[in-house]
Protein backbone atom coordinates (compact mmCIF):
# COMPACT_ATOMS: atom_id res chain seq x y z
CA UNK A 1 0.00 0.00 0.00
CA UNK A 2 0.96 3.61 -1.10
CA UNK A 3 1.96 5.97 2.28
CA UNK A 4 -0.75 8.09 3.16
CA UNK A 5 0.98 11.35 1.83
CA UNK A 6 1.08 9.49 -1.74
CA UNK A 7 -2.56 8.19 -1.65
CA UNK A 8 -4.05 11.50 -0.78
CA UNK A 9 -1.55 13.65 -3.02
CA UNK A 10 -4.14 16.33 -4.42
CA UNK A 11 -4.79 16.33 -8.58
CA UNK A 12 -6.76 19.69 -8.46
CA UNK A 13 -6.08 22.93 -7.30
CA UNK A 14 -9.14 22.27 -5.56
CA UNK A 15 -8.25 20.10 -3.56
CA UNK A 16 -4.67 21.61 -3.02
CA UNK A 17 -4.26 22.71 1.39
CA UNK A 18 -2.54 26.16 1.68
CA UNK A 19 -0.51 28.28 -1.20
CA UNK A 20 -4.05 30.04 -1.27
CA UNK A 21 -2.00 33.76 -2.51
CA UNK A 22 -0.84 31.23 -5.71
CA UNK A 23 -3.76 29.14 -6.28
CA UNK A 24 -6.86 30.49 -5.12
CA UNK A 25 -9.44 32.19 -6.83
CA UNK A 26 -8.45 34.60 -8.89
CA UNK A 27 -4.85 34.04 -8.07
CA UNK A 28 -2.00 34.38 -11.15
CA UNK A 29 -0.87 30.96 -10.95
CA UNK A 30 -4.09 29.39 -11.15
CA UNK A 31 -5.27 31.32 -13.85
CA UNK A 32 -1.94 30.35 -16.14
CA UNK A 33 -3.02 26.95 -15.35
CA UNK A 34 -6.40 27.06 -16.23
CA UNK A 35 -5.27 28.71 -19.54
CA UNK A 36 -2.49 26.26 -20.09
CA UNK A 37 -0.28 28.85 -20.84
CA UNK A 38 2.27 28.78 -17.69
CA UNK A 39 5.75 30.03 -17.56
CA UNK A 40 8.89 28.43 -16.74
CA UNK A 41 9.28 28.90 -13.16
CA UNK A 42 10.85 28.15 -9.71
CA UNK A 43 8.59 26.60 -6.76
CA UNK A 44 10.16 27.85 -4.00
CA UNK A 45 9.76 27.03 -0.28
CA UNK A 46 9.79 24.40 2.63
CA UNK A 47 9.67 20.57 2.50
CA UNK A 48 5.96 18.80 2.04
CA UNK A 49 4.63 22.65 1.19
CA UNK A 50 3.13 21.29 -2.26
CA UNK A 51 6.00 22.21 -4.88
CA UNK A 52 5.73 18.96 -6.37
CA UNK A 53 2.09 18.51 -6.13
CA UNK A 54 1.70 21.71 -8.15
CA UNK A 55 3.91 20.02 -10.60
CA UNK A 56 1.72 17.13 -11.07
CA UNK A 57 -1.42 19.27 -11.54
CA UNK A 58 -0.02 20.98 -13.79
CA UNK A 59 0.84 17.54 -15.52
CA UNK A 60 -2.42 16.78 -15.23
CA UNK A 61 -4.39 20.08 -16.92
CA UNK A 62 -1.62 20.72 -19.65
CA UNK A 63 -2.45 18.74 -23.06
CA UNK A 64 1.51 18.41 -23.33
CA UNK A 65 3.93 15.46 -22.31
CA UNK A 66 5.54 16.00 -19.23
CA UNK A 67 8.97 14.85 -17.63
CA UNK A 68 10.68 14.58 -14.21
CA UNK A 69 13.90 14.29 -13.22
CA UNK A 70 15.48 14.31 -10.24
CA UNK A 71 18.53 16.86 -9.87
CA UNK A 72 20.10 14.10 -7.23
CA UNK A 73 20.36 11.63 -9.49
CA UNK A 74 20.01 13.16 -13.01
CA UNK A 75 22.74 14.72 -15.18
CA UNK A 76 23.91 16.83 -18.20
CA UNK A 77 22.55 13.62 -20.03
CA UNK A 78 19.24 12.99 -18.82
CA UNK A 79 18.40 16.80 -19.38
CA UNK A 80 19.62 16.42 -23.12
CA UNK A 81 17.70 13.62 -23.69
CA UNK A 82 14.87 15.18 -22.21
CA UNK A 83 15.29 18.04 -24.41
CA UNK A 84 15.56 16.00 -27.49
CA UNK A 85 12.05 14.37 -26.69
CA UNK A 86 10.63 17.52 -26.22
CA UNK A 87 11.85 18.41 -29.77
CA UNK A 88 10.27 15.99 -31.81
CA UNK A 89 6.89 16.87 -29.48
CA UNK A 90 7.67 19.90 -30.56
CA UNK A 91 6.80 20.80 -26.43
CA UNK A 92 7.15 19.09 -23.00
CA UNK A 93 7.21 20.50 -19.59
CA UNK A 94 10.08 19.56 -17.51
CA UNK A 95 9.71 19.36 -13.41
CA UNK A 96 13.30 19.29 -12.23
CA UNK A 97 12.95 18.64 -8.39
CA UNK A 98 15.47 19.39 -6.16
CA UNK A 99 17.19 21.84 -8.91
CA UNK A 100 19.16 23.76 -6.83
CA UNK A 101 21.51 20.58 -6.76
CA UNK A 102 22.16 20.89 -10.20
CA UNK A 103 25.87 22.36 -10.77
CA UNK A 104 26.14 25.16 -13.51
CA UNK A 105 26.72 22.94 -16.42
CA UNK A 106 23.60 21.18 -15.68
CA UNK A 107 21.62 24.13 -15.72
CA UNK A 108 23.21 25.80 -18.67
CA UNK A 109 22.13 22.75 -20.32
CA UNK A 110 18.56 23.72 -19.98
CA UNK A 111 19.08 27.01 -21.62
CA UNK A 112 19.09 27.39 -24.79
CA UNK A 113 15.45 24.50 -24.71
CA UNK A 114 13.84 26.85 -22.61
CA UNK A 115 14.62 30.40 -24.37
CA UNK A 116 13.58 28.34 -27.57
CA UNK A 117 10.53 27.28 -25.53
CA UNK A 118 10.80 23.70 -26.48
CA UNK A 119 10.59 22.87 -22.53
CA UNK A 120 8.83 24.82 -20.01
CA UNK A 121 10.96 24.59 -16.75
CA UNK A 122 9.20 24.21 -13.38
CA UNK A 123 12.44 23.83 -10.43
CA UNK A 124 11.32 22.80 -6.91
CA UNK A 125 13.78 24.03 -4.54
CA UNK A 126 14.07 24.38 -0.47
CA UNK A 127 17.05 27.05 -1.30
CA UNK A 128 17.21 30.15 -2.28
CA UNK A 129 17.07 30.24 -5.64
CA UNK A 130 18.79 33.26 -5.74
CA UNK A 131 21.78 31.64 -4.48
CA UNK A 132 21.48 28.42 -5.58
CA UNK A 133 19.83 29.00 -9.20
CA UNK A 134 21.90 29.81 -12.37
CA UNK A 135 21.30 33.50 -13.13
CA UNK A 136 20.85 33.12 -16.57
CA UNK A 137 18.25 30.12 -15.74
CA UNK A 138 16.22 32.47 -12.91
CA UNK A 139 16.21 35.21 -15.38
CA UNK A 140 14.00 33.17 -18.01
CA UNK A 141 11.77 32.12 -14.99
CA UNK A 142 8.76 33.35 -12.84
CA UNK A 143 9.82 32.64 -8.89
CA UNK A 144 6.65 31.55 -6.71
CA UNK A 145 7.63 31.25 -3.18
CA UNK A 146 5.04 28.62 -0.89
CA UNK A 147 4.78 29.43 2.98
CA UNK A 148 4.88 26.83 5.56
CA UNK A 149 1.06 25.21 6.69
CA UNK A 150 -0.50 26.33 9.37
CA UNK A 151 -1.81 24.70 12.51
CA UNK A 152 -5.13 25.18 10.87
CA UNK A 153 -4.34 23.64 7.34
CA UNK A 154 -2.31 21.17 9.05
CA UNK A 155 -5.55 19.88 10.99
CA UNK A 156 -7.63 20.70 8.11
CA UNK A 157 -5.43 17.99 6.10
CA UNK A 158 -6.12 15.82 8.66
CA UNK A 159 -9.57 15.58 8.93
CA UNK A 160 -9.56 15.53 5.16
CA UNK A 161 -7.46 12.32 5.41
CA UNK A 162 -9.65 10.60 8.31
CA UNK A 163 -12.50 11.27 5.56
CA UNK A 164 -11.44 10.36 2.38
CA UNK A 165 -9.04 7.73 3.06
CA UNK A 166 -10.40 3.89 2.23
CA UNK A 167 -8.16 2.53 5.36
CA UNK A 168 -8.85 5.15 7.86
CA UNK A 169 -12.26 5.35 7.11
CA UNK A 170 -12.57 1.73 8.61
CA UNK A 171 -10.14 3.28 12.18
CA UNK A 172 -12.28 4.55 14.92
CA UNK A 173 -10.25 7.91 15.61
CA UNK A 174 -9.90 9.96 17.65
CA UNK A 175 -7.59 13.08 17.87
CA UNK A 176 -7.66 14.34 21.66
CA UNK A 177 -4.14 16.40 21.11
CA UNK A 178 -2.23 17.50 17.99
CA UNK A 179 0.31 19.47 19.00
CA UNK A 180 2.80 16.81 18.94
CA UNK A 181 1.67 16.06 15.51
CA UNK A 182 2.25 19.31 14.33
CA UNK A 183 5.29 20.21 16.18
CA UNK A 184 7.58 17.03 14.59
CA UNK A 185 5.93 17.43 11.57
CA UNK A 186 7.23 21.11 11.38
CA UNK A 187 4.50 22.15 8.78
CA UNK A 188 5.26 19.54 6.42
CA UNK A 189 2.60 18.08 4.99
CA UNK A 190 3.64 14.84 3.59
CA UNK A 191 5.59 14.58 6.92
CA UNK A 192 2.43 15.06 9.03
CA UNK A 193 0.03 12.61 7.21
CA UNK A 194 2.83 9.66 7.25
CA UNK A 195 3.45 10.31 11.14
CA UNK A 196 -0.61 10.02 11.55
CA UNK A 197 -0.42 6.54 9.38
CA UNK A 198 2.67 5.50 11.74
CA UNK A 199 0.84 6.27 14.70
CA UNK A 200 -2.49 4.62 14.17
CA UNK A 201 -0.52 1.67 12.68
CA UNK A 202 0.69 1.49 15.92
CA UNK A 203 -1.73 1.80 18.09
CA UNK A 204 -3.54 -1.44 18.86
CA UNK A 205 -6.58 0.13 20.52
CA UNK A 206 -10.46 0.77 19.50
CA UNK A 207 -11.04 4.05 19.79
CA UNK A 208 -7.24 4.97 18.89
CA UNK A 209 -6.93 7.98 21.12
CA UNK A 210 -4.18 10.45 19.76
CA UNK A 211 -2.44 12.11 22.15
CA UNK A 212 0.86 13.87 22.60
CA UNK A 213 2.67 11.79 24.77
CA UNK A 214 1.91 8.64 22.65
CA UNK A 215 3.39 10.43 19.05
CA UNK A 216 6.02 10.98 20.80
CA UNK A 217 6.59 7.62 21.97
CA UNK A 218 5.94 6.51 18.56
CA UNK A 219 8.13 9.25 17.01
CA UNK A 220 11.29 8.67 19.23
CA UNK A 221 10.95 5.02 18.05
CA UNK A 222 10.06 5.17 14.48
CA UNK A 223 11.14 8.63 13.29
CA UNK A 224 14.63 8.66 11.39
CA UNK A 225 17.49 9.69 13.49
CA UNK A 226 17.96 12.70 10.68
CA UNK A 227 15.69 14.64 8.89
CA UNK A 228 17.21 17.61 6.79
CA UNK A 229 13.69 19.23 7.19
CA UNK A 230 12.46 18.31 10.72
CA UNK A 231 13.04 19.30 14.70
CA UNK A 232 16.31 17.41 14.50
CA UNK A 233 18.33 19.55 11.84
CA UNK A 234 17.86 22.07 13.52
CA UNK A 235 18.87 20.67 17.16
CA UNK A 236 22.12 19.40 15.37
CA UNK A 237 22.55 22.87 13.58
CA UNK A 238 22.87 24.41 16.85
CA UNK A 239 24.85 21.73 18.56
CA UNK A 240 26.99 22.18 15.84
CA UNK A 241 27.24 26.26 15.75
CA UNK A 242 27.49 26.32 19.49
CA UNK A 243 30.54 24.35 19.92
CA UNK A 244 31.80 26.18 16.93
CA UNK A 245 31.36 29.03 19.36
CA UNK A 246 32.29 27.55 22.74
CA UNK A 247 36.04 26.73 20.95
CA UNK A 248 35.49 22.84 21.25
CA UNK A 249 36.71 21.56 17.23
CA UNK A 250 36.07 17.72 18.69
CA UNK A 251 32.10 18.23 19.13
CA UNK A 252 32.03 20.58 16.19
CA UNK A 253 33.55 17.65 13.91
CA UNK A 254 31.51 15.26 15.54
CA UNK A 255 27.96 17.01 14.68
CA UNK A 256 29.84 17.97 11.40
CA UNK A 257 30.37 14.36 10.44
CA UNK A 258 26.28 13.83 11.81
CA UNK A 259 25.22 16.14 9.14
CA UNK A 260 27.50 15.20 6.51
CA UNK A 261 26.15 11.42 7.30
CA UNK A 262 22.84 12.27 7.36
CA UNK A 263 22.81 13.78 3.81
CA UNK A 264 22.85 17.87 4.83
CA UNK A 265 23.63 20.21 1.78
CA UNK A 266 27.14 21.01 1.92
CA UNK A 267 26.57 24.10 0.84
CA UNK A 268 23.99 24.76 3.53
CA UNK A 269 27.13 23.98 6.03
CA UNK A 270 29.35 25.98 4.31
CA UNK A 271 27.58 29.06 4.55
CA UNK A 272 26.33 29.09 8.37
CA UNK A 273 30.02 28.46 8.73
CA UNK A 274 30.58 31.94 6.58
CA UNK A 275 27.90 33.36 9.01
CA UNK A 276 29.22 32.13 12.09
CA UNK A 277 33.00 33.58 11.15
CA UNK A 278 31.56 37.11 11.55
CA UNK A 279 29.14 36.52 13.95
CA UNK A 280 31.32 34.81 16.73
CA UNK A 281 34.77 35.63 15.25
CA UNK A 282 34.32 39.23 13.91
CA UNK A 283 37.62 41.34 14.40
CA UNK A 284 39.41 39.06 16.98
CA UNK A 285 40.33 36.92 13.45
CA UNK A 286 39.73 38.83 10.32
CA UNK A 287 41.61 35.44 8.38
CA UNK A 288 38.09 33.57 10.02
CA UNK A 289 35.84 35.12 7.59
CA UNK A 290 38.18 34.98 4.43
CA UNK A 291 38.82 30.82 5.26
CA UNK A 292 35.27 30.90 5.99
CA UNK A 293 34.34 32.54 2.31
CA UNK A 294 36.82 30.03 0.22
CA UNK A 295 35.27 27.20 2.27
CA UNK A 296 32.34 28.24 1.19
CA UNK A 297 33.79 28.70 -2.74
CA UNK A 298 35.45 25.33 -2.69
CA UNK A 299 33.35 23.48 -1.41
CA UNK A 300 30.69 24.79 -4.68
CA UNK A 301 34.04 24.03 -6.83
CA UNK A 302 35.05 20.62 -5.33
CA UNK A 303 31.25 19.12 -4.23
CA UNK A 304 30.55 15.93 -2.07
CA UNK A 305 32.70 13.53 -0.83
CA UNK A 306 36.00 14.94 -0.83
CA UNK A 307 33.84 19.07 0.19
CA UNK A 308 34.25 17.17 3.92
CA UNK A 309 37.55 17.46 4.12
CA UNK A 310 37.42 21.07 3.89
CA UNK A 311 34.48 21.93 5.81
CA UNK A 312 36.80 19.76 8.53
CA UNK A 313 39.60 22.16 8.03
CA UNK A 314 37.60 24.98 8.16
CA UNK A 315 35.17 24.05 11.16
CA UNK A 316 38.40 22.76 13.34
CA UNK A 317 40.25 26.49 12.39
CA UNK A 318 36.98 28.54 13.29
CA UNK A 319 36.67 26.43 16.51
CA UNK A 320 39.90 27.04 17.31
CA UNK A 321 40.03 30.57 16.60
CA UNK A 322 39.67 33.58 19.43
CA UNK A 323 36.34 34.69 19.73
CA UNK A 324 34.21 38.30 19.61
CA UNK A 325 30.75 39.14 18.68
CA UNK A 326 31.41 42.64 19.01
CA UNK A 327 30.47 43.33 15.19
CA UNK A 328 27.37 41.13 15.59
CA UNK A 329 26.70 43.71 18.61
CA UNK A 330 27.35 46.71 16.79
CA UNK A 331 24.64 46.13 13.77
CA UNK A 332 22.04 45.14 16.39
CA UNK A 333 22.67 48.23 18.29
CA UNK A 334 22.37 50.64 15.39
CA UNK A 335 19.59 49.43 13.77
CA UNK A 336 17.50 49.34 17.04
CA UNK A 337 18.44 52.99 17.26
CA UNK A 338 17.70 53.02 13.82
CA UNK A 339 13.92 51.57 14.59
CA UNK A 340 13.77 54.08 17.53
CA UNK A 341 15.27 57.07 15.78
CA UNK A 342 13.70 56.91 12.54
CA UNK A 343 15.24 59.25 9.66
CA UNK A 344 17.68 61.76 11.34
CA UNK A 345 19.17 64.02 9.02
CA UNK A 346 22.66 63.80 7.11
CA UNK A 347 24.82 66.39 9.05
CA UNK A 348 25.51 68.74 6.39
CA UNK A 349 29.31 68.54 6.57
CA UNK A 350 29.61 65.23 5.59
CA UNK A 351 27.06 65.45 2.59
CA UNK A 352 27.40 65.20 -1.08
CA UNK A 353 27.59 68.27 -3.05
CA UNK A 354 28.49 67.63 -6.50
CA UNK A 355 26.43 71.03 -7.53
CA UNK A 356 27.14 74.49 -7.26
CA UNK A 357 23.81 75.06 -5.97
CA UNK A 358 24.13 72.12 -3.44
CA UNK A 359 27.71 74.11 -2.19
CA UNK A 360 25.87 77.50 -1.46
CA UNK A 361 23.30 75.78 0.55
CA UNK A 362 26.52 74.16 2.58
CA UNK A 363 26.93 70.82 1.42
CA UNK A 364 30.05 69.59 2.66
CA UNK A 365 30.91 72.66 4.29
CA UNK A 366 33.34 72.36 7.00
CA UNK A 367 34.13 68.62 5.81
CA UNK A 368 37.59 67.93 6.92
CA UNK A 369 39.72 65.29 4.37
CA UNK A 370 40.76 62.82 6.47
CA UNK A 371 43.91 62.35 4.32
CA UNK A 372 44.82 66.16 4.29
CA UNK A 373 45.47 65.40 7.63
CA UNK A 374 48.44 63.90 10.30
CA UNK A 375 47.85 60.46 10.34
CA UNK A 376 45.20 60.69 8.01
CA UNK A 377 42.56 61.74 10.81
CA UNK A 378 41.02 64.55 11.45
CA UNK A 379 38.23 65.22 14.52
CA UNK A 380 35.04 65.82 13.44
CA UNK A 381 31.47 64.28 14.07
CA UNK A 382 29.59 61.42 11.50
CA UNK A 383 26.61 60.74 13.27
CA UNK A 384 23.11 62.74 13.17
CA UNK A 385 23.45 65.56 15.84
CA UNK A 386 20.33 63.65 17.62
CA UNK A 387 22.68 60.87 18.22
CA UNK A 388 26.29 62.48 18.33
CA UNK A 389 28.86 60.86 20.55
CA UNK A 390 26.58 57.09 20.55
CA UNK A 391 28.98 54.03 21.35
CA UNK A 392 27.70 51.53 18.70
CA UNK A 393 31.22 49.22 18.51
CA UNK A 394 33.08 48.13 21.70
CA UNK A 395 35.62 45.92 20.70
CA UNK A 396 35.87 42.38 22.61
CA UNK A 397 38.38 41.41 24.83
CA UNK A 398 41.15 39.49 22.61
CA UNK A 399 44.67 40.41 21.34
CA UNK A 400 43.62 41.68 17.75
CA UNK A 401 40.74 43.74 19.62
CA UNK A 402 42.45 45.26 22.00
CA UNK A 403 45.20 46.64 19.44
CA UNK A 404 41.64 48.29 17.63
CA UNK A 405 40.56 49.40 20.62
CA UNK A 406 44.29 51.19 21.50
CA UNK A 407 43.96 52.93 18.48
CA UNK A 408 40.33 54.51 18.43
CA UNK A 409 41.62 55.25 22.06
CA UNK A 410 44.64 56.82 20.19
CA UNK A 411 42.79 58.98 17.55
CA UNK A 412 39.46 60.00 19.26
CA UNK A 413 40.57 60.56 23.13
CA UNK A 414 37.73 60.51 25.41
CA UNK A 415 35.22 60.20 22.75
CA UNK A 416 36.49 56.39 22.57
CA UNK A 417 37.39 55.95 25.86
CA UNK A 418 36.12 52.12 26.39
């Protein structure tokens, strides 16, 4: 038997759960469909949100043949092929899930078939397409972004499955609590309806009272150790930043090697790490961020297996590395005075006046050129007058911070006297 996600997997738009702003009434998406005359596009959003569902509607309205592939296990070769098909149909639409795993070869392979309009592209991706999507590729396509389910579409798919299922139409059901349910399933749809098939599977009992405690049972059992879209990605995310930041490179290998094992994006790692070398690094060791950032470039150059070697490297160095979130600090504090202060002013010595006009009104009047000066400093204010004198940076406590904090001392006197 098909898992519950599969056997209820929607066919109309009508009976799609959620994405209402893309396929409701009057919405642009649906109305492409119903015209069969949709764009090439990118589905972009969550795990179990209905990308691929979408997809297969669309398979199903459009009088045209229609391909998948798989970017995890497809190549430069299965897209040509593709493409050739679609040739002698003279159309096809191809649903490339998971496209964001293609490399830029694969995706300039789809070029020249979709600017021809022999294929009509539809990506699903979890990433950001803007990162993760060939330029020229997102340039030729309309990007739809899907938001997470709600409690209330969660339960609504729910009852919809208690009622229009074969099998659990014959189950005497009844669902007491759901938060459990909707907490593991993390707004996942396909998640949620095979974690209610696992659970009253399970449950030898008539009623079959669902309740918290007993998904969880179930869940801690059943549930794979490592889900790239569930509770425990993110737990292991955060093991792994934290002991980034608490200087410990054994447990930040360790939940490295848990990821890598459990089939997390490289490229996902690679960029908290660029993230993290700012955040928790900053100006105690500027070389953090630059290993970081061609971590991050080689590992998009080099690709899985041999990428683990060098997120190793570069996870062991940042763990290693003397700390300061002083930066991190500094951009919070400004923009919450930012938020509080609203638009102060430019002080008019420090504005731009590339106009005569602009000069007689005093722009840049009084403006001292910092390089005109000894040392190449010269005292004047750069903040709004509202805010003048405002301590935004305070430099940590580590060797490479305290030589930056010597020398504001040095230059500015009292006014940056930390």
């Amino acid at each position: 038997m098909q898992p519950l996600a599969e056997r209820l997997r929607p066919v109309t738009l009508d009976e799609l759960v959620g994405q209402e702003h893309l396929t409701g009434k009057d919405s642009i998406l649906r109305k492409a469909i119903e015209k069969g005359m949709i764009p090439s596009m990118i589905l972009w959003g969550p795990p179990g949100v209905g990308k691929t569902t979408i997809a297969n509607i669309i398979a199903h309205t459009l009088q045209v043949p229609f391909y998948t592939l798989s970017a995890i296990s497809a190549g430069v070769k299965e897209v040509r092929e593709v493409i050739e098909m679609a040739r002698r149909q003279h159309h096809a639409v191809l649903f490339i899930d998971e496209i964001h795993r293609f490399n830029k070869s694969q995706q300039d392979a789809l070029l020249g078939a979709v600017e021809k309009g022999i294929i009509t592209l539809i990506g699903a991706t979890t990433e950001n397409p803007s990162f993760e999507v060939n330029a020229a590729v997102l340039s030729r396509s309309q990007v739809y972004v899907l938001k997470p389910l709600g409690n209330d579409e969660l339960m609504q798919l729910l009852r919809q499955a208690m009622e229009r299922d074969e099998w659990l139409r014959t189950k005497n059901i009844e669902l007491k609590e759901t938060t459990a349910l909707f907490n593991i399933s993390g707004g996942d749809a396909r998640k949620l309806l095979n974690l209610f098939e696992l659970v009253v599977t399970t449950l030898q009992e008539d009623p079959i009272m669902i309740t918290d405690q007993k998904v969880m049972d179930i869940a801690q059992q059943r549930v794979a150790i490592y889900d790239k879209s569930g509770e425990q990605h993110y737990d292991i995310i955060s093991a792994f930043i934290k002991s980034i930041r608490g200087s410990d490179p054994n447990a930040a290998v360790y939940w490295l090697a848990r990821m890598i094992d459990g089939g997390e994006d490289v490229k996902f790692i690679a960029r908290r790490l660029v993230i993290l070398a700012s955040e928790d690094i900053g100006n105690a060791n500027p070389n953090a961020l630059l290993l970081a950032t061609n971590c991050f470039q080689a590992v998009n150059l080099i690709g899985y297996p041999e990428s683990r070697i060098i997120l190793s490297q570069c996870v062991t160095y940042l763990a290693s590395s003397a700390k300061s979130n002083a930066s991190y600090m500094a951009i919070n504090t400004a923009q919450s005075i930012v938020a509080q202060t609203g638009d102060l002013p430019v002080p008019m010595h420090i504005r731009n006046a590339p106009t005569k006009m602009m000069k007689e009104m005093g722009y840049s009047k009084g403006y001292g050129y910092a390089h005109d000066y000894e040392n190449n400093f010269v005292m004047q204010e750069f903040l709004p007058d509202a805010i003048k004198g405002t301590k935004l940076y305070n430099p940590g406590n580590n060797p490479r911070e305290d030589e930056l904090r010597r020398y504001l001392k040095n230059l500015w006197k009292e006014k940056y006297n930390y």
